[in-house]
C-alpha atoms as a PDB file:
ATOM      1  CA  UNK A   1     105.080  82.364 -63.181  1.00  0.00           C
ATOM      2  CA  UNK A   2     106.009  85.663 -62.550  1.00  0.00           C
ATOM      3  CA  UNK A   3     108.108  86.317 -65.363  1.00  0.00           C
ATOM      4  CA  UNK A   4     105.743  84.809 -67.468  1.00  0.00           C
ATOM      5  CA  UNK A   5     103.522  87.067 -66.622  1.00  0.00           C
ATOM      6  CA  UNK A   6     105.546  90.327 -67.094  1.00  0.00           C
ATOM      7  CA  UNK A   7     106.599  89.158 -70.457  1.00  0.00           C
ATOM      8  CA  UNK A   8     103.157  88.859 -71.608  1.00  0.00           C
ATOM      9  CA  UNK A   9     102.082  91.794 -69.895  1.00  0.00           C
ATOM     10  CA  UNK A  10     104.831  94.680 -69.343  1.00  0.00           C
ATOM     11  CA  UNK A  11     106.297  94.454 -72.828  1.00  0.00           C
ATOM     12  CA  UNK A  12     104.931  97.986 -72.371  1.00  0.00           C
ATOM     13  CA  UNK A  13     108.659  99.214 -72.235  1.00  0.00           C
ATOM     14  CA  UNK A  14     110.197  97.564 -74.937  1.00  0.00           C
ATOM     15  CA  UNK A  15     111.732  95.809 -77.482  1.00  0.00           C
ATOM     16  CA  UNK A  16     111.846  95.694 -80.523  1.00  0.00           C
ATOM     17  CA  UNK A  17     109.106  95.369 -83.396  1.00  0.00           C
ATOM     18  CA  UNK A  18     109.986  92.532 -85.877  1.00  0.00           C
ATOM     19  CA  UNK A  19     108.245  94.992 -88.586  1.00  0.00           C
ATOM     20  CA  UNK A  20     110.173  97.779 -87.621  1.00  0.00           C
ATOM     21  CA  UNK A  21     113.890  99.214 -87.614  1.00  0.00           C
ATOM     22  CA  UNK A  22     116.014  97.486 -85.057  1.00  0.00           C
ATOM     23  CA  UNK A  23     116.909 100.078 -82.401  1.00  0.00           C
ATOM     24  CA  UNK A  24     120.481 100.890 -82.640  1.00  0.00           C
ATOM     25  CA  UNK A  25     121.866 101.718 -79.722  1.00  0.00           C
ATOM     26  CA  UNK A  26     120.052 100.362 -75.866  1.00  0.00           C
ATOM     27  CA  UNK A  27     121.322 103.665 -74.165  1.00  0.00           C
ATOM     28  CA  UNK A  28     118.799 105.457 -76.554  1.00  0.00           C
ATOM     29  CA  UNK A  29     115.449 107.289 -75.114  1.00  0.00           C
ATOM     30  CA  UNK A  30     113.292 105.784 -78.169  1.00  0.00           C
ATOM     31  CA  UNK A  31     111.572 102.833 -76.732  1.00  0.00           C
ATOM     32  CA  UNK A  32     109.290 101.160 -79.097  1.00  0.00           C
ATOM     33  CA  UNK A  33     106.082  99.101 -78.135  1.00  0.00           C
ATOM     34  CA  UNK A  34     106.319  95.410 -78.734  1.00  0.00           C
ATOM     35  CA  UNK A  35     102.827  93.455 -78.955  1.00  0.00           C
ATOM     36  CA  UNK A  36     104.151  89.503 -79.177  1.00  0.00           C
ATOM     37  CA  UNK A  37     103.802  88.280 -82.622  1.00  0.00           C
ATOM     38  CA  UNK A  38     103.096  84.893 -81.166  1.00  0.00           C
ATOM     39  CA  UNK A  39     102.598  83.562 -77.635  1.00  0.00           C
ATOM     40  CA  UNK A  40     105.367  83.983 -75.437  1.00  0.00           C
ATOM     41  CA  UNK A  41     108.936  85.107 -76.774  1.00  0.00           C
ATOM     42  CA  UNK A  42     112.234  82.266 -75.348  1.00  0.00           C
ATOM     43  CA  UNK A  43     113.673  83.068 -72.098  1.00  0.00           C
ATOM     44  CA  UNK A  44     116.494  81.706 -69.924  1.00  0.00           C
ATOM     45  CA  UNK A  45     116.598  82.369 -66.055  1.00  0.00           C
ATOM     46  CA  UNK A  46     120.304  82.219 -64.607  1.00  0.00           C
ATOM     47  CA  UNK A  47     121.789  83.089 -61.295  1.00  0.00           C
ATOM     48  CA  UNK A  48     124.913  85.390 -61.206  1.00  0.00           C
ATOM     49  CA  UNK A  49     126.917  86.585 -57.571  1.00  0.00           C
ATOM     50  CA  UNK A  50     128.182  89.553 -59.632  1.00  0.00           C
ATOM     51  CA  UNK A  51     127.447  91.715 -62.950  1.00  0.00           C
ATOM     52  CA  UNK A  52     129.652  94.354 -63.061  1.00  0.00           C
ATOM     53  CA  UNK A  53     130.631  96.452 -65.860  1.00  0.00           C
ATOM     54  CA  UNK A  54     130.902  93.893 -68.450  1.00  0.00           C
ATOM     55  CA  UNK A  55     128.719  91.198 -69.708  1.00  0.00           C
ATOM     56  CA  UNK A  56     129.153  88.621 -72.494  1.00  0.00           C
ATOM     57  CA  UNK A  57     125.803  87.281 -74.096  1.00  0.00           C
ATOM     58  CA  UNK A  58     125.129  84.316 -76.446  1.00  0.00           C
ATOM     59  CA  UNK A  59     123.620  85.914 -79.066  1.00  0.00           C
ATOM     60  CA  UNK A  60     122.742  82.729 -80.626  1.00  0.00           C
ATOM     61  CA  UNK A  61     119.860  82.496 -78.029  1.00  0.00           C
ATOM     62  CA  UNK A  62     119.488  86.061 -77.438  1.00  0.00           C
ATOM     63  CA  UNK A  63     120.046  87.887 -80.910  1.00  0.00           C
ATOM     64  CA  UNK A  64     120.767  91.908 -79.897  1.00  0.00           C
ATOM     65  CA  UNK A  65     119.944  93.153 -76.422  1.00  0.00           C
ATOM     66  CA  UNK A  66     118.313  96.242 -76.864  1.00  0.00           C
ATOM     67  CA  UNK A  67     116.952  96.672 -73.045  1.00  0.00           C
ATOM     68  CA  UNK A  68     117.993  95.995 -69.653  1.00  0.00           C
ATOM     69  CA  UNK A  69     115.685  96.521 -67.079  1.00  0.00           C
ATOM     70  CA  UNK A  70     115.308  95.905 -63.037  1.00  0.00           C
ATOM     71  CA  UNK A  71     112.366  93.750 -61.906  1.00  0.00           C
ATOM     72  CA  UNK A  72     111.395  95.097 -58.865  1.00  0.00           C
ATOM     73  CA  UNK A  73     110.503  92.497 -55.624  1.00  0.00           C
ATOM     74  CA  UNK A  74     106.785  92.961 -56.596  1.00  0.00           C
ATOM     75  CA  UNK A  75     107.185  92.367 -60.368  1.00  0.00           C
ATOM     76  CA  UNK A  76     107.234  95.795 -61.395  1.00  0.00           C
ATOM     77  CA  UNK A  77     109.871  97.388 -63.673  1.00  0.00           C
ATOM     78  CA  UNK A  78     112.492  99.576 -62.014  1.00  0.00           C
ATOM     79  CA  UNK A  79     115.332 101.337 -63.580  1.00  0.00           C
ATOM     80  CA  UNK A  80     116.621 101.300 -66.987  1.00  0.00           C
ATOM     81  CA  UNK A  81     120.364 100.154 -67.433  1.00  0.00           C
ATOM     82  CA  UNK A  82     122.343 101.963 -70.077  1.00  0.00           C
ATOM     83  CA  UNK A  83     125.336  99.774 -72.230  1.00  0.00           C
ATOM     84  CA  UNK A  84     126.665  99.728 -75.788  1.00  0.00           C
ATOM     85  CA  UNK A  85     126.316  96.258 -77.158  1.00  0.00           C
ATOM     86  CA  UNK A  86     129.118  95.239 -79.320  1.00  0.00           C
ATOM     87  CA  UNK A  87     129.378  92.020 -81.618  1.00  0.00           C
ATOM     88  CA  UNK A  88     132.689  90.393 -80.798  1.00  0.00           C
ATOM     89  CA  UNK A  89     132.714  87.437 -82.292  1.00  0.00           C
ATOM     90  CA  UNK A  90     129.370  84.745 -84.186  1.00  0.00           C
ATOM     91  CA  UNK A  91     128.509  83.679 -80.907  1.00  0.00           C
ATOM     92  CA  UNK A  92     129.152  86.607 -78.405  1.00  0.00           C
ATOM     93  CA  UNK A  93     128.340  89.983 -77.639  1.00  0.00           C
ATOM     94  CA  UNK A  94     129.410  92.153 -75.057  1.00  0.00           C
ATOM     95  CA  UNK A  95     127.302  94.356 -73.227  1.00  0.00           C
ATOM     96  CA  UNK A  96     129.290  97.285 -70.909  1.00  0.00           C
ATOM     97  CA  UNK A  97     127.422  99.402 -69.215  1.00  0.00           C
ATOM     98  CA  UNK A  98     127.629 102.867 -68.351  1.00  0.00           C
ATOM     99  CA  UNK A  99     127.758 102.294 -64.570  1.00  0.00           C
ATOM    100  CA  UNK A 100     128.759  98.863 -62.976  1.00  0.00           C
ATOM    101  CA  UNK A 101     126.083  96.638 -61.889  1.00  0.00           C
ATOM    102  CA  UNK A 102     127.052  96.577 -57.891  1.00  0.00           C
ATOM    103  CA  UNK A 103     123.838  95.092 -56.272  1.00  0.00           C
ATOM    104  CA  UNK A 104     120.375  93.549 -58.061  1.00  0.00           C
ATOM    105  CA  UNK A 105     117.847  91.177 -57.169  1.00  0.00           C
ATOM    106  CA  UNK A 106     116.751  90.480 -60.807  1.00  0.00           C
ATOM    107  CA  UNK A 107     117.293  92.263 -64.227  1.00  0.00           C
ATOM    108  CA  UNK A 108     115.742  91.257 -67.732  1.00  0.00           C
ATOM    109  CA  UNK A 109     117.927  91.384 -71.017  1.00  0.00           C
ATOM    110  CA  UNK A 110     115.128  91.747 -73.713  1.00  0.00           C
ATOM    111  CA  UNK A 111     116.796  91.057 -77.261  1.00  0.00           C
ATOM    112  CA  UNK A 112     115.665  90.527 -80.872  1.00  0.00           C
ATOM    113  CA  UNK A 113     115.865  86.770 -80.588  1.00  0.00           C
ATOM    114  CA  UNK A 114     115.344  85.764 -76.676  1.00  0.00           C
ATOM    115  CA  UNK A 115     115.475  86.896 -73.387  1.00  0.00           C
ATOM    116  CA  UNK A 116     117.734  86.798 -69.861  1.00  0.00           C
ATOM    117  CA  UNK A 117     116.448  86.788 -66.566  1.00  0.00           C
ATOM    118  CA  UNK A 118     119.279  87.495 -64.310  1.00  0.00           C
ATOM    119  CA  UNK A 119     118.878  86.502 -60.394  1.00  0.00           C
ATOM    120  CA  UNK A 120     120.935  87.512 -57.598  1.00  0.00           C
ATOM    121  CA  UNK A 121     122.124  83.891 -56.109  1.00  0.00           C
ATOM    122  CA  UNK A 122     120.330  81.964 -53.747  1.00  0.00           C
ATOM    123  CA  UNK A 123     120.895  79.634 -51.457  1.00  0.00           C
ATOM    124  CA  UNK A 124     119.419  76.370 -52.458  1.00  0.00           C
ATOM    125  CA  UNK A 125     120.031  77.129 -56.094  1.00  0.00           C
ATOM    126  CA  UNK A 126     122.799  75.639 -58.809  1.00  0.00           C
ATOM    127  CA  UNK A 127     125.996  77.786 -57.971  1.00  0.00           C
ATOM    128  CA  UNK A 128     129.119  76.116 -57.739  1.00  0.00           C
ATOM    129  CA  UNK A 129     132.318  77.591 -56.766  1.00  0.00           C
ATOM    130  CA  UNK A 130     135.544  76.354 -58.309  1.00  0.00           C
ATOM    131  CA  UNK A 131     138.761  77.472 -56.200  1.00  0.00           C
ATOM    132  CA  UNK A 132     141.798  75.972 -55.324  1.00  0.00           C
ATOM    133  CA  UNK A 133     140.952  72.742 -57.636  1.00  0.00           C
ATOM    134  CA  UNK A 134     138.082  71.565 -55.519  1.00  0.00           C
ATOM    135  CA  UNK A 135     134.335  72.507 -56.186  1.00  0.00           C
ATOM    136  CA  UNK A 136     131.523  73.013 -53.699  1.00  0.00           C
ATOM    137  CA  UNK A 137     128.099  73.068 -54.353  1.00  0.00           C
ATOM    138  CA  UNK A 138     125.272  70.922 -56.328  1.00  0.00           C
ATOM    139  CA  UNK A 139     124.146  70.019 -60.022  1.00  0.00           C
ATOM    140  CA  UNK A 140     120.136  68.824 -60.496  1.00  0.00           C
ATOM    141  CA  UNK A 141     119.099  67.265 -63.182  1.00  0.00           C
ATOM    142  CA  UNK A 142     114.852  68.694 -63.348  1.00  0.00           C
ATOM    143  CA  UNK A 143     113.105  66.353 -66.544  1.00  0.00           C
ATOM    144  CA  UNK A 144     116.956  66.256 -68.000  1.00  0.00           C
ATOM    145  CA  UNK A 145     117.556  69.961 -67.920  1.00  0.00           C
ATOM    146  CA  UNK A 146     120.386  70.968 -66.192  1.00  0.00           C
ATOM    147  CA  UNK A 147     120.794  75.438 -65.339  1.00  0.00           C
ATOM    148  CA  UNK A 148     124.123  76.290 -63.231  1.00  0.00           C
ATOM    149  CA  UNK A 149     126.156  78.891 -62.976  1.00  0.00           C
ATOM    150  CA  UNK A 150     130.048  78.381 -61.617  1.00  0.00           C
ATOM    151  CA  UNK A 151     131.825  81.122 -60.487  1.00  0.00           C
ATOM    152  CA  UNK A 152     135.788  81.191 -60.571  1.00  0.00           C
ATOM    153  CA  UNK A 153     137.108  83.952 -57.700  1.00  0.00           C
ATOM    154  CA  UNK A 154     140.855  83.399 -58.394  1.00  0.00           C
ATOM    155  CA  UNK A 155     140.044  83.053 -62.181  1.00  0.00           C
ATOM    156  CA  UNK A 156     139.382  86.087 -65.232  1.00  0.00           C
ATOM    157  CA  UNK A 157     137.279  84.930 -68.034  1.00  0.00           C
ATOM    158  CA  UNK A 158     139.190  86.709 -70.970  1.00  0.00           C
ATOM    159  CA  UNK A 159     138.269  84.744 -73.726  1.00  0.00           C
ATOM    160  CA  UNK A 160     134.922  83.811 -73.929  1.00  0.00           C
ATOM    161  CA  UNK A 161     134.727  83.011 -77.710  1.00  0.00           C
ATOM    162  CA  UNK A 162     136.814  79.834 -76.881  1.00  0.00           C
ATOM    163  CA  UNK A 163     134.309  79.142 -73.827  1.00  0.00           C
ATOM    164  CA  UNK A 164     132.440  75.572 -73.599  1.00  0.00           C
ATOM    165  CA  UNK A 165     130.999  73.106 -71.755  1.00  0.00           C
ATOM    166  CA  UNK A 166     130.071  70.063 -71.123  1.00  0.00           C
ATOM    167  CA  UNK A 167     129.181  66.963 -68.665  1.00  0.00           C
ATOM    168  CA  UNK A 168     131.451  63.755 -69.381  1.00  0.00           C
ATOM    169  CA  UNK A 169     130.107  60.251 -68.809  1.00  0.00           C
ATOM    170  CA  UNK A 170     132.092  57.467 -66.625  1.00  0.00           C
ATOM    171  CA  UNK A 171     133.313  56.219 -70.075  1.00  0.00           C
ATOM    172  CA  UNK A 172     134.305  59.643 -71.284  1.00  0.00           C
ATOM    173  CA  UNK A 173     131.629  60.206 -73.314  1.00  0.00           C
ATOM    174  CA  UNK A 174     130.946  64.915 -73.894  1.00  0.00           C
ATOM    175  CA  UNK A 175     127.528  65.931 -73.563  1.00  0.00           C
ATOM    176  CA  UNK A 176     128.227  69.702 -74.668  1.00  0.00           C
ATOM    177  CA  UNK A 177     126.017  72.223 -73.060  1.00  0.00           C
ATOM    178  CA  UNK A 178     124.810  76.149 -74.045  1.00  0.00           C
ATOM    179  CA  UNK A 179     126.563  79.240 -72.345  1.00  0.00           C
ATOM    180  CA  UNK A 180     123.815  81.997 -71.597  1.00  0.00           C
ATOM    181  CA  UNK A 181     126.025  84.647 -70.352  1.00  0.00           C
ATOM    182  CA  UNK A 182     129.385  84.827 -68.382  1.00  0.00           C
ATOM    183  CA  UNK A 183     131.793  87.591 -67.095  1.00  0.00           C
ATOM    184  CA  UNK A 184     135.577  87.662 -65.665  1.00  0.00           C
ATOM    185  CA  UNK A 185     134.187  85.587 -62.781  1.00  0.00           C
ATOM    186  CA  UNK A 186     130.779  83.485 -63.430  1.00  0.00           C
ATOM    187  CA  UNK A 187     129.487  80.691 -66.134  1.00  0.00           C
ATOM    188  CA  UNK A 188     126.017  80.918 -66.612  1.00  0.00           C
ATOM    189  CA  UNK A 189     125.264  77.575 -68.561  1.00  0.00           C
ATOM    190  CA  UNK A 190     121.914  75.141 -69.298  1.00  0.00           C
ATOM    191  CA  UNK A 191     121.780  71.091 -70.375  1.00  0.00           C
ATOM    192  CA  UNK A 192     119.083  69.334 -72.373  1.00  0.00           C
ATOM    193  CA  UNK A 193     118.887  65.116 -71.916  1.00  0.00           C
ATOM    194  CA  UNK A 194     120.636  64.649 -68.608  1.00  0.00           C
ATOM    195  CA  UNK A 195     119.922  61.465 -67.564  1.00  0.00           C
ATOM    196  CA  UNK A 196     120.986  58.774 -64.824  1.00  0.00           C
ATOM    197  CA  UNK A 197     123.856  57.885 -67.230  1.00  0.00           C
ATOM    198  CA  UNK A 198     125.427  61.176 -66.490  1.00  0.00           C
ATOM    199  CA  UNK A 199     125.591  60.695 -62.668  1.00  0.00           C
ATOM    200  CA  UNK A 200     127.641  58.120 -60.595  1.00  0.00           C
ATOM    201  CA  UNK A 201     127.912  57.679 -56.852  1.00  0.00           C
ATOM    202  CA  UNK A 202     125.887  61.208 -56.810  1.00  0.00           C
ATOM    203  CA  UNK A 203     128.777  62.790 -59.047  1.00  0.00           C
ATOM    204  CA  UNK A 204     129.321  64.423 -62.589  1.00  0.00           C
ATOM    205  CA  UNK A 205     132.335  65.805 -64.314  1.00  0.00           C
ATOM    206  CA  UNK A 206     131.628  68.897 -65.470  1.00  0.00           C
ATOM    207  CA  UNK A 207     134.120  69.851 -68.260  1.00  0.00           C
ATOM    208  CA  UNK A 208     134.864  73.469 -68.743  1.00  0.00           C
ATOM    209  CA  UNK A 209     136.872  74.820 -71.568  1.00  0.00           C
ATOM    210  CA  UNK A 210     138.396  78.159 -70.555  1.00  0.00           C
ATOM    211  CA  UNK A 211     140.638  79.487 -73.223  1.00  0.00           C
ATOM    212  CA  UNK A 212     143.210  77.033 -74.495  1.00  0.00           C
ATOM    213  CA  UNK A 213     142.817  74.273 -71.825  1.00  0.00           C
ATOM    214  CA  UNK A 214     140.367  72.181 -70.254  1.00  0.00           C
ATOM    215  CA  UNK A 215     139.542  71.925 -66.516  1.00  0.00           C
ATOM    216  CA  UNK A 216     137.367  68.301 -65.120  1.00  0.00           C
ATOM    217  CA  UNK A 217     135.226  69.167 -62.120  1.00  0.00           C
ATOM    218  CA  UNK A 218     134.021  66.456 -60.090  1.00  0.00           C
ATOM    219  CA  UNK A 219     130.760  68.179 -58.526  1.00  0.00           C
ATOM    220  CA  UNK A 220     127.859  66.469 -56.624  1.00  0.00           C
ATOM    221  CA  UNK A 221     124.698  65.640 -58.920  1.00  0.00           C
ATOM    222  CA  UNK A 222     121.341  64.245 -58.523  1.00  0.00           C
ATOM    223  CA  UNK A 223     118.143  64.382 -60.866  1.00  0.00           C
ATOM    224  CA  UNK A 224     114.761  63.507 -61.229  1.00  0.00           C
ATOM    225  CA  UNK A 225     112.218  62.679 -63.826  1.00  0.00           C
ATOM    226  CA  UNK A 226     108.089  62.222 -63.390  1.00  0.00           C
ATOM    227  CA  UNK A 227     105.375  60.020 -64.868  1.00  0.00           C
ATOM    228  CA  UNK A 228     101.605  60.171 -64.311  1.00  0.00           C
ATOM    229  CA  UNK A 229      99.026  57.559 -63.268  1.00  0.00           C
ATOM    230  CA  UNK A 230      95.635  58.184 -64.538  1.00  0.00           C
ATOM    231  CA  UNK A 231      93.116  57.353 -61.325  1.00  0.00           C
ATOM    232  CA  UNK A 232      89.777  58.236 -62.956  1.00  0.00           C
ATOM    233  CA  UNK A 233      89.075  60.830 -66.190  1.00  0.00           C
ATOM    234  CA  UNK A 234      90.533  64.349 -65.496  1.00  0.00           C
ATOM    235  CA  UNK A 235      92.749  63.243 -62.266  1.00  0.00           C
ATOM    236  CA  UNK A 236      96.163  61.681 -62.095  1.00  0.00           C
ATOM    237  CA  UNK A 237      99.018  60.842 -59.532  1.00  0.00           C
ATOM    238  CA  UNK A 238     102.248  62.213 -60.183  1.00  0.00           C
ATOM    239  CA  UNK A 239     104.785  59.753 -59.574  1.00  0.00           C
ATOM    240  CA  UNK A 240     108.839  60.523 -59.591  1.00  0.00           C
ATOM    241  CA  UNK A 241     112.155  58.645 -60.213  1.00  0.00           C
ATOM    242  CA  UNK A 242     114.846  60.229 -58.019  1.00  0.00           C
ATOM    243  CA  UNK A 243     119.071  59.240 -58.828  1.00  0.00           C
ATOM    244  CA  UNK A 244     121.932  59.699 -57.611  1.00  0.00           C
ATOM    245  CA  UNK A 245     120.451  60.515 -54.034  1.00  0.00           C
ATOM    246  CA  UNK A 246     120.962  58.229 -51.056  1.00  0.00           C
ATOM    247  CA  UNK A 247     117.561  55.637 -50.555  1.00  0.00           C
ATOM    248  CA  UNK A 248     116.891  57.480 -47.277  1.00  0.00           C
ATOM    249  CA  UNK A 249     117.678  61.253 -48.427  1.00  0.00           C
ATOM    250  CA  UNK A 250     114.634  63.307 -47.476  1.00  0.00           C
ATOM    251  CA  UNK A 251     113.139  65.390 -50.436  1.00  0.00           C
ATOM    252  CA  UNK A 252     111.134  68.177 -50.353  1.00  0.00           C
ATOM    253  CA  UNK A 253     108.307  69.152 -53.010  1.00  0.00           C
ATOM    254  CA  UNK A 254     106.705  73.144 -54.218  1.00  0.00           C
ATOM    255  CA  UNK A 255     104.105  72.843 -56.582  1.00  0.00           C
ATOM    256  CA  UNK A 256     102.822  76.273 -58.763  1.00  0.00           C
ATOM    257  CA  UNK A 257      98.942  74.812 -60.161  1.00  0.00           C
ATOM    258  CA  UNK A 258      98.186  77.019 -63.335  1.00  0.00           C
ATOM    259  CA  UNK A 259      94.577  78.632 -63.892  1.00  0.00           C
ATOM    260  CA  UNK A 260      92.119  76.183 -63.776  1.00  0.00           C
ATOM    261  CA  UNK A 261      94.479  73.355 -62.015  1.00  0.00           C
ATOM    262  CA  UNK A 262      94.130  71.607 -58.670  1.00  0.00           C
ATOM    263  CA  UNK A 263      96.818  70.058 -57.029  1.00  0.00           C
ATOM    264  CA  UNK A 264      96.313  68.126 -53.969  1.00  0.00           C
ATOM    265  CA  UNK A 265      99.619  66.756 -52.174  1.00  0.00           C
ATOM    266  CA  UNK A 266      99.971  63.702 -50.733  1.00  0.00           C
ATOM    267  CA  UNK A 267     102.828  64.934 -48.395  1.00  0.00           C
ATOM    268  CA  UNK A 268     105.667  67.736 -48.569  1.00  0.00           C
ATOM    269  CA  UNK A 269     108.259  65.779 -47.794  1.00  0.00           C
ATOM    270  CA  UNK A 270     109.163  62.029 -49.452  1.00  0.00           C
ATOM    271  CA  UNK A 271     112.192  60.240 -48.310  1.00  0.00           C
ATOM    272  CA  UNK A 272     114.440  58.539 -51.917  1.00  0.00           C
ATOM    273  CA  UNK A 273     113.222  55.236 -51.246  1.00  0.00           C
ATOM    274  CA  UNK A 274     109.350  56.245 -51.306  1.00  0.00           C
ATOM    275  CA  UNK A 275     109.027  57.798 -54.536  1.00  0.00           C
ATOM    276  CA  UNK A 276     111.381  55.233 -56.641  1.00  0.00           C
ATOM    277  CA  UNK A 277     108.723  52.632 -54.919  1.00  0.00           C
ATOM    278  CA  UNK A 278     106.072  54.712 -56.728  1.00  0.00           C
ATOM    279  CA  UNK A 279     104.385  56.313 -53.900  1.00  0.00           C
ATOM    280  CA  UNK A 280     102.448  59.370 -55.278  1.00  0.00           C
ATOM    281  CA  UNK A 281     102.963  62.888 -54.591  1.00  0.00           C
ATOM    282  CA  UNK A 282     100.189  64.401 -55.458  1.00  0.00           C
ATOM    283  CA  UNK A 283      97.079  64.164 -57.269  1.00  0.00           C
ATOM    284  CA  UNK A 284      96.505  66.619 -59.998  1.00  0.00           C
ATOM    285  CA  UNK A 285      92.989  67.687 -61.483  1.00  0.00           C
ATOM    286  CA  UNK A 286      92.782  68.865 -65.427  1.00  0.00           C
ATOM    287  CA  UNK A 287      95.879  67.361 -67.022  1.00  0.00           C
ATOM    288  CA  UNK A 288      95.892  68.982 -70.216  1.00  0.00           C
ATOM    289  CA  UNK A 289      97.936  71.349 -68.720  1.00  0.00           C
ATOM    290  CA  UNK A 290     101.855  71.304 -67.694  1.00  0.00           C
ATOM    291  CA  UNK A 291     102.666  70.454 -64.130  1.00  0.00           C
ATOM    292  CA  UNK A 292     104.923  72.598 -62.514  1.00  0.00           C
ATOM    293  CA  UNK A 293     106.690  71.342 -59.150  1.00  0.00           C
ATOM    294  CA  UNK A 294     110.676  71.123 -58.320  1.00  0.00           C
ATOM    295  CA  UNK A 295     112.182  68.745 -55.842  1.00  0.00           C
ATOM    296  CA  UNK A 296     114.686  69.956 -53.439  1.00  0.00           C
ATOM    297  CA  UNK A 297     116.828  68.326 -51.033  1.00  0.00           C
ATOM    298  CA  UNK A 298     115.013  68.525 -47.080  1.00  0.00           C
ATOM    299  CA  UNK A 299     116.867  70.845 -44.199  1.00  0.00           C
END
């Protein structure tokens, strides 16, 4: 929620006003107001191991970046990154920056269309590493959306206006994906409608077209979907489908209740084979809002 909450509320820095002239240049001092002209504006959270001095940006979901800033560990904005922004190509922009990016916990790209939230990797999180032909790490499918970032540390990313990707079915079937952002060594990238169809044995091939050839990487998947069971007016049981995840594979569950919700779980920890039998999760008071909870493999 936190980024939620300082796009609604710490807009104070930034961005741009739709009824006003587009700042030219990010490394200027003129930083105009911005009152949202409607709810929230888009935003895409990706994880990254490096920055840099160079960053490529779809600008189809992020129009022109006009401010970087740091998010601070208690949500409040820290220092103001200085770049040019340069159009390379219908689809890409690149964004250098007067200093290289060497350490960061999180930074916001603000733009004219949408917005990044860049993350320092986790552990725990969607980062693959591709080296030496073989991948290691983890792909989950949460409600059919799919956000993973693969890094390449033998590889350089030089042309990214030929970059793609996409997850192949068992009968070869492309589901093409979105890149966010990617530099010389890391594919930020997001799914929509990944289903069980995409995942066999607890694998995916994730295609990824780098320049003028193609390279299949068999990776580990899993996913999840949920449903709801009324119990009595206002209260529900959310109930899960888990694949791709061994019957006895211990899952654990984080819940975020929004203003005005109550969640009340059932247990924190569900082995495969209990929630595909429908056992509940949780029970969740006023459903006519979203429910926000992620499942995550157990220690």
């Amino acid at each position: 929620m936190k980024i939620i909450n300082l796009l609604k509320t710490a807009l104070i820095l930034i961005i741009v006003c739709f009824a006003a002239p587009i700042i030219s240049n990010a490394s200027s001092s003129n930083i105009l107001s911005f009152t949202l002209p409607s709810g929230l504006p888009n935003y895409n959270e990706v994880y990254l191991q490096s920055i840099g001095s160079t960053l490529y940006v779809n600008t189809e979901l992020t129009g022109k970046v006009v401010v970087a800033r740091e998010i601070k560990s208690d949500t409040s904005l820290g220092k103001k990154y200085y770049f040019d922004f340069n159009q390379i190509s219908d689809t890409w922009a690149e964004m250098v920056f007067d200093n290289p990016i060497l350490n960061f916990n999180e930074i916001i790209l603000l733009g004219t269309r949408g917005n990044v939230l860049l993350k320092k990797s986790a552990p725990g999180y969607d980062i693959l590493v591709y080296k030496n032909g073989t991948s290691v790490g983890t792909l989950v499918s949460r409600l059919g959306f799919v956000n993973g970032t693969i890094n390449f540390p033998d590889s350089q990313l030089l042309d990214v206006d030929s970059l793609n990707v996409s997850i192949q079915k068992p009968d070869g079937e492309k589901h093409k994906g979105k890149v966010i952002v990617a530099n010389d060594r890391n594919i930020a990238f997001q799914f929509s409608g990944i289903n069980s169809t995409f995942i066999y044995n607890g694998k995916s091939d994730l295609v990824i077209r780098l320049r003028s050839k193609s390279i299949l990487i068999d990776i580990d998947s899993w996913g999840y979907t949920y449903d709801v069971e009324r119990i009595e007016t206002n209260k529900n049981n959310l109930l899960a489908k888990v694949y791709g995840l061994e019957p006895n594979r211990q899952l654990n569950i984080k819940y975020e209740a929004y203003e005005g919700q109550v969640i009340e779980p059932y247990s924190t920890i569900f082995t495969v084979e209990e929630i595909n039998k429908g056992k509940p999760l949780a029970m969740v008071q006023n459903d006519n809002k979203p429910i926000k909870f992620d499942l995550f493999l157990a220690k």
